[in-house]
C-alpha atoms as a PDB file:
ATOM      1  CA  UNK A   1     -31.167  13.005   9.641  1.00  0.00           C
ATOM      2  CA  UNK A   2     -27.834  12.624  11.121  1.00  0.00           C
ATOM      3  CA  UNK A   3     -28.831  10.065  13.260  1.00  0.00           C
ATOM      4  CA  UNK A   4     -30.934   8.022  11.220  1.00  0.00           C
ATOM      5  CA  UNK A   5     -28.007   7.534   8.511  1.00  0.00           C
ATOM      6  CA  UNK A   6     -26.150   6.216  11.538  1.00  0.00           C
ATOM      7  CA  UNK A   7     -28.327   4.294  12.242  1.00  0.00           C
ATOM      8  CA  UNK A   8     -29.412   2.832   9.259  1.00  0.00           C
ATOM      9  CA  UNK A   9     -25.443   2.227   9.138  1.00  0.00           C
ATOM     10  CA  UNK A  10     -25.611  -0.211  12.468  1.00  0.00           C
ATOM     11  CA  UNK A  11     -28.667  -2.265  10.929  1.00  0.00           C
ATOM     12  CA  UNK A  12     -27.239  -2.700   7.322  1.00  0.00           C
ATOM     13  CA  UNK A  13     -23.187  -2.936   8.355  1.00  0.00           C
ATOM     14  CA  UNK A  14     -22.098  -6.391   7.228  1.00  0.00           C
ATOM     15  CA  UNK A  15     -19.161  -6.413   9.354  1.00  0.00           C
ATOM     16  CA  UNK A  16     -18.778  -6.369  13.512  1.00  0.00           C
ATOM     17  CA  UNK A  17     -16.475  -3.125  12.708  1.00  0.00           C
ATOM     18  CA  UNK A  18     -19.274  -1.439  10.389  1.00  0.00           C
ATOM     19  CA  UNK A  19     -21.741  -1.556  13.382  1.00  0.00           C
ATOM     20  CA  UNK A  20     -19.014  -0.368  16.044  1.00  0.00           C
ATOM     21  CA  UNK A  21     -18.179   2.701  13.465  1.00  0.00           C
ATOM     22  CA  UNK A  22     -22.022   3.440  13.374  1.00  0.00           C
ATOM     23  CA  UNK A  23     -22.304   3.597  17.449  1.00  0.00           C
ATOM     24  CA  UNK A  24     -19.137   5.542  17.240  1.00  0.00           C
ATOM     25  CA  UNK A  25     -20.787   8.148  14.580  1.00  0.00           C
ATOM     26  CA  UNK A  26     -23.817   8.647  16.775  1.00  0.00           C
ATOM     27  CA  UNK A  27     -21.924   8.886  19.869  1.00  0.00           C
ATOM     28  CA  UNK A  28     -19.916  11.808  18.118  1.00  0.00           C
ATOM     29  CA  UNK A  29     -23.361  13.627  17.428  1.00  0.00           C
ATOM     30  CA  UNK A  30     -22.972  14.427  21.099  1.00  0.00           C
ATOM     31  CA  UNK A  31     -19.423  15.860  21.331  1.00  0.00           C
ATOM     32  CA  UNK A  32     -19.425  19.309  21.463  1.00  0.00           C
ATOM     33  CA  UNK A  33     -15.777  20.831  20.381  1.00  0.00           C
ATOM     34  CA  UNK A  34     -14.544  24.357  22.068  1.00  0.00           C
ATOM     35  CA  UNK A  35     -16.016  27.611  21.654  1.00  0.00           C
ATOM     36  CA  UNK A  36     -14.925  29.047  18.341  1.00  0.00           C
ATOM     37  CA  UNK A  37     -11.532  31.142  17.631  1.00  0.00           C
ATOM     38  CA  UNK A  38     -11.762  34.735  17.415  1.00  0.00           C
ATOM     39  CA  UNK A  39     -12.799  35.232  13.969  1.00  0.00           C
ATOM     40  CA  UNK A  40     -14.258  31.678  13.273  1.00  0.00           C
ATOM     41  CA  UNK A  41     -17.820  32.141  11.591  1.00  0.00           C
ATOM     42  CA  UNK A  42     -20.483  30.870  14.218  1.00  0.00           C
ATOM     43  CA  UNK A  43     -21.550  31.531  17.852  1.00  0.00           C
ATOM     44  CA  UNK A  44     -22.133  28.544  19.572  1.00  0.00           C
ATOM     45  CA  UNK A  45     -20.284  25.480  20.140  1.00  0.00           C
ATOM     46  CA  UNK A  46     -19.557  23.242  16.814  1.00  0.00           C
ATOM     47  CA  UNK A  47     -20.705  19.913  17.056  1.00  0.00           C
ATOM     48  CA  UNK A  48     -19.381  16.525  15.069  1.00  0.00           C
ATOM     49  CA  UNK A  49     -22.074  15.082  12.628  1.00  0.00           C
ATOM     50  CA  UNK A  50     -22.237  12.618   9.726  1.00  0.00           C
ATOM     51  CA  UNK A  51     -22.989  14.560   6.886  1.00  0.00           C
ATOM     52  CA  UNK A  52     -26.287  12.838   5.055  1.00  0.00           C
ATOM     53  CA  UNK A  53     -25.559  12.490   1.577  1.00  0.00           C
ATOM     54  CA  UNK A  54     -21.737  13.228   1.435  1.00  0.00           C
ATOM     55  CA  UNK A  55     -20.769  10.245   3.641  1.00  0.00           C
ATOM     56  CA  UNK A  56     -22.482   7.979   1.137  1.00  0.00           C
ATOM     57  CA  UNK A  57     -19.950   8.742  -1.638  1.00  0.00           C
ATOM     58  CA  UNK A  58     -17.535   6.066  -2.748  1.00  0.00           C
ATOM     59  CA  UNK A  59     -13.800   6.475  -2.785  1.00  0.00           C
ATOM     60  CA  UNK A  60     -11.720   6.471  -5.668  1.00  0.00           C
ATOM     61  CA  UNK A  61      -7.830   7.062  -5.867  1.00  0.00           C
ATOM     62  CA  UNK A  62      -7.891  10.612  -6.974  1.00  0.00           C
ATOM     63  CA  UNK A  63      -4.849  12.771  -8.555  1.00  0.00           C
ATOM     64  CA  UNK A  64      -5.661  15.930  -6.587  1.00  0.00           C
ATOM     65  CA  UNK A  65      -7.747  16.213  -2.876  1.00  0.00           C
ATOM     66  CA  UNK A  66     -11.248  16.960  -2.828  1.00  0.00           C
ATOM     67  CA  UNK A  67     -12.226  19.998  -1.334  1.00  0.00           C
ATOM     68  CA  UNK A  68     -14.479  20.153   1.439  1.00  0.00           C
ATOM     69  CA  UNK A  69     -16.242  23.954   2.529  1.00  0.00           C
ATOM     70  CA  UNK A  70     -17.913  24.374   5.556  1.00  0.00           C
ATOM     71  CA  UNK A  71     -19.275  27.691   6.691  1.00  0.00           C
ATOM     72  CA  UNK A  72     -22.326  28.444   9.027  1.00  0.00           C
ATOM     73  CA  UNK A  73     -24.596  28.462   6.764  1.00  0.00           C
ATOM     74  CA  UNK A  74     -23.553  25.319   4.042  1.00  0.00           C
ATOM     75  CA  UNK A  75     -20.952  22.459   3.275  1.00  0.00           C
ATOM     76  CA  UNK A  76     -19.639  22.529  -0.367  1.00  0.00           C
ATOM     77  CA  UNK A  77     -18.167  19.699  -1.888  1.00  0.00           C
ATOM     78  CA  UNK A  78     -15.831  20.602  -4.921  1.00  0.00           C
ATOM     79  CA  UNK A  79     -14.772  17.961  -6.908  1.00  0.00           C
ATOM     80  CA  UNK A  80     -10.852  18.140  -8.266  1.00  0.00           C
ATOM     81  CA  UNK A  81     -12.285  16.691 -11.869  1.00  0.00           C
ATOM     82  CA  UNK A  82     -14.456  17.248 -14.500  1.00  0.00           C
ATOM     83  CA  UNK A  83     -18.137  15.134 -13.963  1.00  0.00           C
ATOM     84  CA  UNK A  84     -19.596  13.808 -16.784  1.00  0.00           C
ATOM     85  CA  UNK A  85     -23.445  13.955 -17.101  1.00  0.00           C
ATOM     86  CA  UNK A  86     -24.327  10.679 -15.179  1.00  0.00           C
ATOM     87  CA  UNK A  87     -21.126   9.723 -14.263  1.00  0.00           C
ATOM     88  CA  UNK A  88     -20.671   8.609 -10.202  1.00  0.00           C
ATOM     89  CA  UNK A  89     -19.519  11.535  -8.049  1.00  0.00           C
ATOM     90  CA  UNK A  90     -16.571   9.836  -6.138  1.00  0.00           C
ATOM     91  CA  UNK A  91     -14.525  11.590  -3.271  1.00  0.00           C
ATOM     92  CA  UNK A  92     -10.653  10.213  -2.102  1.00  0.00           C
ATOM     93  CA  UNK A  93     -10.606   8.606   1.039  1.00  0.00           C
ATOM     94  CA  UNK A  94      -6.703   9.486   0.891  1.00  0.00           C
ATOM     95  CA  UNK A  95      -4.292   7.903  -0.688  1.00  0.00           C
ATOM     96  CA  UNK A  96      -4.597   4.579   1.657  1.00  0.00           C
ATOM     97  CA  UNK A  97      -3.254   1.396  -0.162  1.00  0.00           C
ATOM     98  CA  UNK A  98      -5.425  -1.413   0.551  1.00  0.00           C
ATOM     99  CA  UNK A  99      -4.492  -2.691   3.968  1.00  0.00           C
ATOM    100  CA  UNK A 100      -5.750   0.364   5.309  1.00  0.00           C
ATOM    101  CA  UNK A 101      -8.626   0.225   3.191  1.00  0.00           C
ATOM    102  CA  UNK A 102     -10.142  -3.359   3.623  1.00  0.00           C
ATOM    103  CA  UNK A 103      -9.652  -2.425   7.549  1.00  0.00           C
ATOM    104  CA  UNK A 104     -11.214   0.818   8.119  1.00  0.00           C
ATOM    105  CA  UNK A 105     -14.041   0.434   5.460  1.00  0.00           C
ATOM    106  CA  UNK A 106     -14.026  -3.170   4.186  1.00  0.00           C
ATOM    107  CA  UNK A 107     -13.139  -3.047   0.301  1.00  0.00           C
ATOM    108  CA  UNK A 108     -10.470  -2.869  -1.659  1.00  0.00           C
ATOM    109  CA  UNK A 109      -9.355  -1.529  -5.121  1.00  0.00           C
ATOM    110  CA  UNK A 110      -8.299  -3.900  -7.514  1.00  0.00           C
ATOM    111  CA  UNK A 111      -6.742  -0.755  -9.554  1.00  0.00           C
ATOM    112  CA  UNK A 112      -5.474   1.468  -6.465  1.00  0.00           C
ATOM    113  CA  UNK A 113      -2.320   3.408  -7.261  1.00  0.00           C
ATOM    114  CA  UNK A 114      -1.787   4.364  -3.596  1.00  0.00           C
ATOM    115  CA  UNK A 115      -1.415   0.191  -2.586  1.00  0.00           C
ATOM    116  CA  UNK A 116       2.163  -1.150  -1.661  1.00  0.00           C
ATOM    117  CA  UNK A 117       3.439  -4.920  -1.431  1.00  0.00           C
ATOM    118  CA  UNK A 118       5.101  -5.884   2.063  1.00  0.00           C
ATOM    119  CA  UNK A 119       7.386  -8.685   0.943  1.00  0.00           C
ATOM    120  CA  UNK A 120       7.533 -10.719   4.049  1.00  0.00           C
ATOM    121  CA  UNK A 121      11.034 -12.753   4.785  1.00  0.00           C
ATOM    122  CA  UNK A 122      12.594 -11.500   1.317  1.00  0.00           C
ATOM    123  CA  UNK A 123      15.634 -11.947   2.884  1.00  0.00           C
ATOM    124  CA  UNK A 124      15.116 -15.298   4.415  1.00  0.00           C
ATOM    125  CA  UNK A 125      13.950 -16.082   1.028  1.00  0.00           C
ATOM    126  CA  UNK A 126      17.063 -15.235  -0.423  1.00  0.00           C
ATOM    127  CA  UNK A 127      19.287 -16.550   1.670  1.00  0.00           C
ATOM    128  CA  UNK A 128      18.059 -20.040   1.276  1.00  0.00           C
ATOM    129  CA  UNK A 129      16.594 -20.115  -2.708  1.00  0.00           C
ATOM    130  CA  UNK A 130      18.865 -17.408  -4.418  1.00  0.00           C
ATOM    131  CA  UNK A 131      22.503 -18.629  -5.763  1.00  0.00           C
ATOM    132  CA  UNK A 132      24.435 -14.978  -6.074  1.00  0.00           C
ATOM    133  CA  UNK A 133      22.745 -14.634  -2.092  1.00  0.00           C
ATOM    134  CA  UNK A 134      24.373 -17.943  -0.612  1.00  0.00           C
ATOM    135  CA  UNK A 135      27.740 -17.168  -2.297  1.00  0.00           C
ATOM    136  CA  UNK A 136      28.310 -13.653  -1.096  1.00  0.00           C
ATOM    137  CA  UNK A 137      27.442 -14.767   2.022  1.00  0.00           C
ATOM    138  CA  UNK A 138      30.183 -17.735   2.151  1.00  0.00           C
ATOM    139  CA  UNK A 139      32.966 -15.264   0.680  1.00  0.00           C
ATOM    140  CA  UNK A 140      32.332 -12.556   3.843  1.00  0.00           C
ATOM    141  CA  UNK A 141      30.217 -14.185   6.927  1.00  0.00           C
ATOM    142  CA  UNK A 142      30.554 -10.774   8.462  1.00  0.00           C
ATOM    143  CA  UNK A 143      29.096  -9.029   5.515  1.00  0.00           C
ATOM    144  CA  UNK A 144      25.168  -9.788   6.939  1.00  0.00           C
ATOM    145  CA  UNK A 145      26.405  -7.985  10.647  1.00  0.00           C
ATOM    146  CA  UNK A 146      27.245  -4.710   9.185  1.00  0.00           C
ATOM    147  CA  UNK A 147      24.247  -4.331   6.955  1.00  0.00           C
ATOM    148  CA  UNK A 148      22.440  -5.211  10.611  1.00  0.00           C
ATOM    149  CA  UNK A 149      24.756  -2.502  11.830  1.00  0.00           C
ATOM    150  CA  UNK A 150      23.479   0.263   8.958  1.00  0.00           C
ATOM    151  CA  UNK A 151      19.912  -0.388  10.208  1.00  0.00           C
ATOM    152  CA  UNK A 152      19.654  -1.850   6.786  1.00  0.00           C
ATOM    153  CA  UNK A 153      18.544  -5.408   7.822  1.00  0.00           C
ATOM    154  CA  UNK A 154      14.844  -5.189   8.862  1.00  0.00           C
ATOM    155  CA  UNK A 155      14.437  -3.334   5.195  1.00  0.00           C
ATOM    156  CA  UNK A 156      15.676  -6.215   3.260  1.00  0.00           C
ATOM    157  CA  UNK A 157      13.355  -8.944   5.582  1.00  0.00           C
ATOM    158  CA  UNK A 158      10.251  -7.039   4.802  1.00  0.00           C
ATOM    159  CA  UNK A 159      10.611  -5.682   1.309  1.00  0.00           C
ATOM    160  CA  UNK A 160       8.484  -3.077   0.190  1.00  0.00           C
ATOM    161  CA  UNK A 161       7.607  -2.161  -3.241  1.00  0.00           C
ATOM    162  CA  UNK A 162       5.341   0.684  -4.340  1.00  0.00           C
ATOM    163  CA  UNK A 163       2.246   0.567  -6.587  1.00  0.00           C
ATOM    164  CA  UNK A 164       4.868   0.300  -9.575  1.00  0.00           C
ATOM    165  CA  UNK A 165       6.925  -2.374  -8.722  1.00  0.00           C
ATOM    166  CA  UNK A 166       9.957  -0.028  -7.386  1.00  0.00           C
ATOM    167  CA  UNK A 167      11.599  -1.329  -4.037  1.00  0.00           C
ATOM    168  CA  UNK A 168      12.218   0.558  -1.458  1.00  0.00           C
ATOM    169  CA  UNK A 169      15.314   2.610  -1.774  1.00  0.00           C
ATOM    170  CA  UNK A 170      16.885   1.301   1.782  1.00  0.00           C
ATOM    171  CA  UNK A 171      15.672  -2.233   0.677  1.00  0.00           C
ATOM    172  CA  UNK A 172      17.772  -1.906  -2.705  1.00  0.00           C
ATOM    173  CA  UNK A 173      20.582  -0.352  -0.647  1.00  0.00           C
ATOM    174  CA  UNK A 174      20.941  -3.405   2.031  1.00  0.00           C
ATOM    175  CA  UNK A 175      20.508  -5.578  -1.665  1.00  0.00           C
ATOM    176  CA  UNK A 176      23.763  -4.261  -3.401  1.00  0.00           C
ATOM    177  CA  UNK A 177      25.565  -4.467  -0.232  1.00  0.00           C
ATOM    178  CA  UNK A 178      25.146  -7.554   0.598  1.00  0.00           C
ATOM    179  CA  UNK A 179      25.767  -8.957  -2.696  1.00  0.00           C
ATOM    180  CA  UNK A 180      28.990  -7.512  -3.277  1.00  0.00           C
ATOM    181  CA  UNK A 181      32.286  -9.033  -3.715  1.00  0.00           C
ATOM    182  CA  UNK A 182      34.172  -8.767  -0.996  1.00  0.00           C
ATOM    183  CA  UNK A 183      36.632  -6.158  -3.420  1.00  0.00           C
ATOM    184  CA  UNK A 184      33.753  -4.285  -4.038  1.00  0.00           C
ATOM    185  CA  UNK A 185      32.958  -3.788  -0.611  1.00  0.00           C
ATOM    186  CA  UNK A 186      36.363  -3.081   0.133  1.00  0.00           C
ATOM    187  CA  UNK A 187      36.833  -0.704  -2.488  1.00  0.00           C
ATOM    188  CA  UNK A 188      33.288   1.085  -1.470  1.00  0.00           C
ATOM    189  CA  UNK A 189      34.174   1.560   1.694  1.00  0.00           C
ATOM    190  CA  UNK A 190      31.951  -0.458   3.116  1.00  0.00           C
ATOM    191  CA  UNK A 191      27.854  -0.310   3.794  1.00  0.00           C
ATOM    192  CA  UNK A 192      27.695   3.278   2.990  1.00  0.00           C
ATOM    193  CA  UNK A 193      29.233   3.314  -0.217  1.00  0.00           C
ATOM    194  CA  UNK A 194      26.296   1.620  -2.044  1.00  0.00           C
ATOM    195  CA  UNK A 195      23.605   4.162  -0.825  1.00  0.00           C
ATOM    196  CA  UNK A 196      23.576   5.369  -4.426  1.00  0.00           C
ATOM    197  CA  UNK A 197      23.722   2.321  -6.250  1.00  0.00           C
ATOM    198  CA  UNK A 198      25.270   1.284  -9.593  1.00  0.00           C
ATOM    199  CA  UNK A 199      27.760  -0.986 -11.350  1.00  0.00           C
ATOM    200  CA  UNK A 200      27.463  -5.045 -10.900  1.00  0.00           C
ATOM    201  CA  UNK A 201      26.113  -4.606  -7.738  1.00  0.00           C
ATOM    202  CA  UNK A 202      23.050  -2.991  -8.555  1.00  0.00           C
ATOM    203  CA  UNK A 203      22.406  -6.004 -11.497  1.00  0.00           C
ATOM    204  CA  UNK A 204      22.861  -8.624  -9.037  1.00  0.00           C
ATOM    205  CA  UNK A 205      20.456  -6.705  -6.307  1.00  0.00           C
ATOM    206  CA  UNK A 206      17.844  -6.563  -9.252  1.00  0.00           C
ATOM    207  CA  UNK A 207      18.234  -9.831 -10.315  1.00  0.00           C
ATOM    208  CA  UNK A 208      17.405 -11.268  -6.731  1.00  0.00           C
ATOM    209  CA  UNK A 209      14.658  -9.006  -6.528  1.00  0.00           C
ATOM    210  CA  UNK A 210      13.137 -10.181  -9.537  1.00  0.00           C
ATOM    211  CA  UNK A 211      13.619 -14.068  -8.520  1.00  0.00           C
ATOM    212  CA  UNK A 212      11.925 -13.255  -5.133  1.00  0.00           C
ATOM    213  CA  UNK A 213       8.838 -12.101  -6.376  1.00  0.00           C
ATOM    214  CA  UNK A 214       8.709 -14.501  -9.679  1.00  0.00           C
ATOM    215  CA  UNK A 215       8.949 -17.147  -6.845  1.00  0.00           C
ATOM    216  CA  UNK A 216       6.370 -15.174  -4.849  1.00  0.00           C
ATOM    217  CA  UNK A 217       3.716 -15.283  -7.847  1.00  0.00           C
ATOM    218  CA  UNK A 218       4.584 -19.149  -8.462  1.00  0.00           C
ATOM    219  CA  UNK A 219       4.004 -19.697  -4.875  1.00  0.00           C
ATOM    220  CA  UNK A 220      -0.039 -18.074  -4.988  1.00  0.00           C
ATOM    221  CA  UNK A 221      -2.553 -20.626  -5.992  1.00  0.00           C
ATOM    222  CA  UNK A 222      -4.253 -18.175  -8.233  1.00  0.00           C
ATOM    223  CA  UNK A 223      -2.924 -16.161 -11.664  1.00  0.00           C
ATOM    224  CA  UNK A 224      -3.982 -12.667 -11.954  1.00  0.00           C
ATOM    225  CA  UNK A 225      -5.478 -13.364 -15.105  1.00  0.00           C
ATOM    226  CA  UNK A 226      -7.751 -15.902 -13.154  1.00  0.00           C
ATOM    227  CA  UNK A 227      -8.824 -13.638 -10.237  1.00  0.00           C
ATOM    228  CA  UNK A 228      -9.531 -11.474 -13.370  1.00  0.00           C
ATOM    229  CA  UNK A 229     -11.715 -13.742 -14.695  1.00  0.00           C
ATOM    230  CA  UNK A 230     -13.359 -14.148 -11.621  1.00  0.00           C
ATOM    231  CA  UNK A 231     -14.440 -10.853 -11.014  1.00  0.00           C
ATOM    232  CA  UNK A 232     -15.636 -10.692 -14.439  1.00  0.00           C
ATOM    233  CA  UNK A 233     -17.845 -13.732 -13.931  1.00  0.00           C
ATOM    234  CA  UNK A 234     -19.981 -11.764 -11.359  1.00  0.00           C
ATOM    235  CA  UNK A 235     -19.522 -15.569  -9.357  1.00  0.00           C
ATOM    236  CA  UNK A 236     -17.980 -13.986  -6.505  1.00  0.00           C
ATOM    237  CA  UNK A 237     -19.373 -11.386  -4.202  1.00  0.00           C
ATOM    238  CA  UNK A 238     -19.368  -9.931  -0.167  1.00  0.00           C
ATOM    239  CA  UNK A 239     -16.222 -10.813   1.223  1.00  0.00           C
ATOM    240  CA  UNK A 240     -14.957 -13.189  -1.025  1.00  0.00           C
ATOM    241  CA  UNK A 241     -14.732 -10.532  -3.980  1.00  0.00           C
ATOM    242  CA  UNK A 242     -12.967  -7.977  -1.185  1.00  0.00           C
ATOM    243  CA  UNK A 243     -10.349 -10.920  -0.867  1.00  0.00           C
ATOM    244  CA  UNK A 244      -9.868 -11.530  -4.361  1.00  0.00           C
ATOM    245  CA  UNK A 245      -9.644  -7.865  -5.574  1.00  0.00           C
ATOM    246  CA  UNK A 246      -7.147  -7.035  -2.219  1.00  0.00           C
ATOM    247  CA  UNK A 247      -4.957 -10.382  -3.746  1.00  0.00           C
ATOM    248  CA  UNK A 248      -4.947  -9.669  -7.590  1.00  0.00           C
ATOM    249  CA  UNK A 249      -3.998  -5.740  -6.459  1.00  0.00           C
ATOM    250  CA  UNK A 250      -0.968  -7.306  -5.025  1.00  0.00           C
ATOM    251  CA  UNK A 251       0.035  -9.664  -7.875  1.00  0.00           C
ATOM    252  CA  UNK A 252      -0.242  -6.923 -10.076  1.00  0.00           C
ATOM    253  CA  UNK A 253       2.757  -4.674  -8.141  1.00  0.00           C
ATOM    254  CA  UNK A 254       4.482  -8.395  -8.030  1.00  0.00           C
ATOM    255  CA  UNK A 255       4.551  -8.855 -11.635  1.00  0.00           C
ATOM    256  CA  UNK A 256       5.649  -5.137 -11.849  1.00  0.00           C
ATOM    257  CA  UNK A 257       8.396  -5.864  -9.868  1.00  0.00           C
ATOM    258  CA  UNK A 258       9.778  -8.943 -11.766  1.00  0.00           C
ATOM    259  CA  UNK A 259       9.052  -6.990 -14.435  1.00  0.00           C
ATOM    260  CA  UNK A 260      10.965  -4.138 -13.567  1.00  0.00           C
ATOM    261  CA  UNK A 261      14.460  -5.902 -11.738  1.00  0.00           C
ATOM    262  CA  UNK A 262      14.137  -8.817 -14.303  1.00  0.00           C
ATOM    263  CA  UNK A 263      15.540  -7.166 -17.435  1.00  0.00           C
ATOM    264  CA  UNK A 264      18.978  -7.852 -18.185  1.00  0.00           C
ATOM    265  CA  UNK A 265      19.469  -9.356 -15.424  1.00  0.00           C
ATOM    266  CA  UNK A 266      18.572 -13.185 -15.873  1.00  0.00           C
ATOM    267  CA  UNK A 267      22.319 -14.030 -17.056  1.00  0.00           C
ATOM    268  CA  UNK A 268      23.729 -13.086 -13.240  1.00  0.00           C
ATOM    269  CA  UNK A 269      21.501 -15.473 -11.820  1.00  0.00           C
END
C-alpha cells in the first residue's frame, strides 16, 4: 500500500520536486535502520514507510504539536484539538512560514502565523528615500562603521519582521543607533547603549520602519484587498493561486508593520 501511494504520488505530482519526493519515498521503503535499542518494542530491523492515510492530511498552523504513536503493533494519531463532526482532520507540518512551505510541499497559507517578511535592502532603502536616515548619516560618517563593527549591519539590510509586524530585535537595535544624534550616541556610550531601546531614538527607528514598508506596499502592483478578491473569485488556481496567497501573506505582516512603527511617529519624519 506503501508503495502504491508513492506511486500514485510520482504520476499525479504537479511539480518536478513532487515526483523527485515520490522516488525518494519509495526508495526509503528499502532502508532498513539499526537493530533496535535494548528495550525498544520489536525484533527485527525497522524500516522507513509512507504511512497510507496519514500522509494525505493537510497542514494547518496548529497551537500545540500533534502527536504521533508508533508501537509494533499500531500508529496513533492524536490530534492537539477538539474535531468537530465533519470537520477536516488537519496535522502541523511545523511551524514553517511560507518560504519553507511553497518549497518543500508547494502551497502556501494565506493566514499562517508561523510566516516572516525578509525586508531586502531596508537599509539601502533608507539611506537613499528616508530624511531622519540621510541626516544622521551627514552629522557622523563614522556612525554606519561601528554599527558594521557590532555585527549589527547585515540585520538592518535584510529586515525581518515576524508574523505580527514586530522587527527583529537586532534590526531595531542597528535602527536607533544609527539614527541618533551624535550627543546621544555620545552620551550612550556608543553602539551598545541602545540594545534596550527607548527615548527619541526608538521614535525615529519606528518611524523609518514604518516608511520602509508603507513604501514597500506602494511599490507591489497588487492591494491585499485585491489578491483578496481574487481568491474569492475562484479565477485563479494551480500555481498562480500558490503565488498570490504566498504574496498577500506577506502584505499582510507589511501592513502590520506600518501599522505597528507608524503611530506617533509620522511628525519625526
Amino acid at each position: 500500500m506503501a508503495a502504491g501511494t508513492a506511486f500514485a504520488a510520482f504520476l499525479t505530482s504537479q511539480t518536478q520536486e513532487g515526483r523527485w519526493l515520490a522516488v525518494f519515498a519509495m526508495l526509503a521503503l528499502v532502508v532498513f535502520d539499526k537493530e533496535p535499542e535494548p528495550g525498544e518494542e520489536g525484533g527485527a530491523k525497522l524500516a522507513y514507510v509512507l504511512m497510507p492515510l496519514v500522509d494525505a492530511f493537510n497542514h494547518k498552523t496548529l497551537p500545540s504539536k500533534t502527536e504521533f504513536e508508533f508501537s509494533s503493533e499500531a500508529f496513533r494519531l492524536r490530534a492537539p484539538e477538539k474535531v468537530a463532526k465533519g470537520e477536516e482532520v488537519m496535522i502541523s507540518y511545523g511551524l514553517l512560514g511560507n518560504d519553507e512551505l511553497v518549497t518543500r510541499y508547494g502551497f502556501a497559507d494565506a493566514e499562517n502565523a508561523s510566516d516572516v517578511y525578509a525586508y531586502q535592502g531596508l537599509l539601502a532603502w533608507l539611506r537613499a528615500n528616508h530624511a531622519p536616515m540621510r541626516k544622521a548619516a551627514g552629522e557622523d560618517p563614522e556612525r554606519a562603521s561601528r554599527v558594521r563593527d557590532a555585527r549589527l549591519e547585515s540585520f538592518a539590510n535584510t529586515g525581518v519582521f515576524d508574523a505580527d509586524g514586530e522587527a527583529d530585535e537586532n534590526l531595531a537595535w542597528a535602527l536607533r543607533a544609527l539614527l541618533a544624534t551624535r550627543e546621544e550616541f555620545e552620551r550612550a556610550g556608543g553602539v551598545s547603549g541602545f540594545k534596550l531601546g527607548g527615548g527619541e531614538p526608538e521614535r525615529r527607528a519606528h518611524a523609518a520602519l514604518a516608511d520602509a514598508c508603507e513604501a514597500r506596499l506602494g511599490e507591489m502592483k497588487t492591494s491585499a484587498e485585491e489578491d483578496e478578491a481574487m481568491l474569492r473569485s475562484g479565477k485563479v488556481t494551480g500555481r498562480m493561486r500558490v503565488a498570490v496567497e504566498y504574496r498577500l501573506r506577506k502584505k499582510k505582516i507589511l501592513r502590520r508593520a506600518a501599522e505597528r512603527y507608524g503611530g506617533g511617529s509620522r511628525a519625526l519624519r
